[in-house]
C-alpha atoms as a PDB file:
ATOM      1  CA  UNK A   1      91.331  95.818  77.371  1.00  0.00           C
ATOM      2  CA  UNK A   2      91.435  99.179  78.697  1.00  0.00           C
ATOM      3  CA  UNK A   3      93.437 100.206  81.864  1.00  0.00           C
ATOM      4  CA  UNK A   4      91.697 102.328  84.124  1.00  0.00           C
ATOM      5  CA  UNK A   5      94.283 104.838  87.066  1.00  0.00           C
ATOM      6  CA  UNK A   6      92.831 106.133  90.619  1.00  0.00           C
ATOM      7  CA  UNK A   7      94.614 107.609  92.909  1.00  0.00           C
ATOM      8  CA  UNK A   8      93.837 106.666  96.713  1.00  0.00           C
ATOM      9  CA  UNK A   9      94.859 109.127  99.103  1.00  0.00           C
ATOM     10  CA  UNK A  10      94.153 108.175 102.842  1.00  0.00           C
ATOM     11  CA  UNK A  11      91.379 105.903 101.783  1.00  0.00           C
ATOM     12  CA  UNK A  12      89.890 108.394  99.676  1.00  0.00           C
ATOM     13  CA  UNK A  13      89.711 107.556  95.563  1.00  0.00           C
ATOM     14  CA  UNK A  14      90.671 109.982  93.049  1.00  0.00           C
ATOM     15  CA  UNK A  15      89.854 109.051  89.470  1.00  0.00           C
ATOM     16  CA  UNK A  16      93.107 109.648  86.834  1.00  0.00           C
ATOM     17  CA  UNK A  17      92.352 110.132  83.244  1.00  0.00           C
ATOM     18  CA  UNK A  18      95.158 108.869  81.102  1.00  0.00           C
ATOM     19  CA  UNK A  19      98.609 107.691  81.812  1.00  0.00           C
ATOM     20  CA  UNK A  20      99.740 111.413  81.336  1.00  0.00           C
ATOM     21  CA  UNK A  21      97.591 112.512  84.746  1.00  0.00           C
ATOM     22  CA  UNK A  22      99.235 109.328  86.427  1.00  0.00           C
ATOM     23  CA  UNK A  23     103.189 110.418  85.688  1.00  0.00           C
ATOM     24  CA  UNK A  24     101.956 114.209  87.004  1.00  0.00           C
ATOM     25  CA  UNK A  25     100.247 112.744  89.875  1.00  0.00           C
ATOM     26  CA  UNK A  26     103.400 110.962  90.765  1.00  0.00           C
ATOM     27  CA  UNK A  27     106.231 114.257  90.238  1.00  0.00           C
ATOM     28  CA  UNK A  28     103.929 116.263  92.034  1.00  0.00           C
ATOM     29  CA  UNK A  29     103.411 114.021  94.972  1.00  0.00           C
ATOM     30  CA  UNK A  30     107.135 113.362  95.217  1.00  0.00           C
ATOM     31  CA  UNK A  31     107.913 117.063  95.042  1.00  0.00           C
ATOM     32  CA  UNK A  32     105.429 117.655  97.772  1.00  0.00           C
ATOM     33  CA  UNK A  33     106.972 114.796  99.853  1.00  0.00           C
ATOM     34  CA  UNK A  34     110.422 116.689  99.527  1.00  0.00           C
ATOM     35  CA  UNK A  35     109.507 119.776 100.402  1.00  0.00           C
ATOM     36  CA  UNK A  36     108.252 118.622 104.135  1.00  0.00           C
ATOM     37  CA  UNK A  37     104.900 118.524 102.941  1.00  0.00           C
ATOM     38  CA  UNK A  38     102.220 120.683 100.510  1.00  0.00           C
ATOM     39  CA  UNK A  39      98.707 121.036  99.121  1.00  0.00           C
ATOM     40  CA  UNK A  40      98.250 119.040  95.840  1.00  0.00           C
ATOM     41  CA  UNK A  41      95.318 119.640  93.319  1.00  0.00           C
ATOM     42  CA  UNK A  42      94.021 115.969  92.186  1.00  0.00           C
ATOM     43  CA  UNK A  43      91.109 115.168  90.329  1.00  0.00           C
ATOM     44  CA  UNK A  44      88.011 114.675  92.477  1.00  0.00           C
ATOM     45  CA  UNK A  45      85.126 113.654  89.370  1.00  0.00           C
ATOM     46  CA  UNK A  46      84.716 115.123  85.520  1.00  0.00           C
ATOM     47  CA  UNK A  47      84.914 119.016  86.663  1.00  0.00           C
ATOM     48  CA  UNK A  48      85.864 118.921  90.196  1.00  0.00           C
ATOM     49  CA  UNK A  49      89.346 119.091  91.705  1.00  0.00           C
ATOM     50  CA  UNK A  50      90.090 118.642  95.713  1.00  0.00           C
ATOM     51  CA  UNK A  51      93.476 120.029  97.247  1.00  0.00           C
ATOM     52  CA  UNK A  52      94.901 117.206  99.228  1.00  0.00           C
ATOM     53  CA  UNK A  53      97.670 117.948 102.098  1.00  0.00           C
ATOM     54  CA  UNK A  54     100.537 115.367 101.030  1.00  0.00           C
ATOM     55  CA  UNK A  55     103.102 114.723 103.924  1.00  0.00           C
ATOM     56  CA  UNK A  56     105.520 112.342 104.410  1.00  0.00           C
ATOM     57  CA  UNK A  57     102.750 110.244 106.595  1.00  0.00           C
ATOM     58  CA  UNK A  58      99.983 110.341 103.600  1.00  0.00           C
ATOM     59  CA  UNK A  59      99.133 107.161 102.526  1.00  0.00           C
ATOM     60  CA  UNK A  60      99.479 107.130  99.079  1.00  0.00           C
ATOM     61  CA  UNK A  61      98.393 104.107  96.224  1.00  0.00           C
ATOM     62  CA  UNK A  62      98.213 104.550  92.712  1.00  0.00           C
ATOM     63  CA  UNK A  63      96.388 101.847  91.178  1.00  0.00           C
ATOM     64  CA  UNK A  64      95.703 100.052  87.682  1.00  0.00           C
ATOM     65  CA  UNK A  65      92.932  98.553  86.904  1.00  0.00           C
ATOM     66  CA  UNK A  66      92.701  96.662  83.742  1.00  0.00           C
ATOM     67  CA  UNK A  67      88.990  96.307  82.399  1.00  0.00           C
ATOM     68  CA  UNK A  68      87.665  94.682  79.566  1.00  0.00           C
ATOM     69  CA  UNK A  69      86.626  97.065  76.641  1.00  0.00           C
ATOM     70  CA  UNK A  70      83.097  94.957  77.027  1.00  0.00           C
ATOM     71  CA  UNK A  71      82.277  95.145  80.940  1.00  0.00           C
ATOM     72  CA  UNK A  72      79.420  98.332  80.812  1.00  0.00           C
ATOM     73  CA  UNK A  73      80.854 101.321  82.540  1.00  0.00           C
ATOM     74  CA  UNK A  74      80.040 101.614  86.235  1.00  0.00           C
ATOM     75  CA  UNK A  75      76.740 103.987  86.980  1.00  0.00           C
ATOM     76  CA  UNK A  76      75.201 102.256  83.765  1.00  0.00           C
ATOM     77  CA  UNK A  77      72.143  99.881  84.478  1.00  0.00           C
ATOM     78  CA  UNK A  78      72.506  96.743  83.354  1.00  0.00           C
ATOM     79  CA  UNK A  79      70.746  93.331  83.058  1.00  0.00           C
ATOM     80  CA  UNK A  80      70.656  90.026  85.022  1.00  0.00           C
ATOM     81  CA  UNK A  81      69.439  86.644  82.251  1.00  0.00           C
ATOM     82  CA  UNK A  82      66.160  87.427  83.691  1.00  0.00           C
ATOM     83  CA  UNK A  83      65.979  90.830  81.763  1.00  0.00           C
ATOM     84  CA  UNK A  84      66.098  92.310  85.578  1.00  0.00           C
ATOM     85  CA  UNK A  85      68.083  95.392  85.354  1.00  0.00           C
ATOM     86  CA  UNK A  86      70.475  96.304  87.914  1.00  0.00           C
ATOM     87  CA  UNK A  87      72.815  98.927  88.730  1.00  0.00           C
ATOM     88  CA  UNK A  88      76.607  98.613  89.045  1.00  0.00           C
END
């Protein structure tokens, strides 16, 4: 099983690579909270970062998503019994 991090900031997803991206995610948000508020890079896709405003008022979730090592990766087609492929 492999455990997949995103970051959702005001209802917008940011995608976390490794467990190393989540404990920076969280110092830098907190340090940003303590200072009365501050722009924070966060990942925004494979080569694209997005500066976020964090505040005291940002809603903030960090979540963990465990997925099986078998489940094809999302944006791959796939296929129904019927041989009918579908996207995910």
């Amino acid at each position: 099983m492999t455990t997949r991090h995103q970051l959702v900031i005001n209802g917008h997803t940011y995608p976390l690579v490794d467990d190393a991206q989540v404990v920076d995610a969280k110092r830098t948000i907190l340090t940003a909270i303590h200072d009365g508020g501050a722009f924070v890079e966060v990942p925004a896709g494979s080569i694209t970062t997005a500066e976020v405003l964090i505040t005291s008022a940002t809603s903030i979730v960090i979540e963990h998503i465990d997925v099986p090592d078998s489940a094809p990766e999302e944006g791959a087609p796939s296929s129904d019994s019927d041989g009918t492929e579908f996207w995910l």
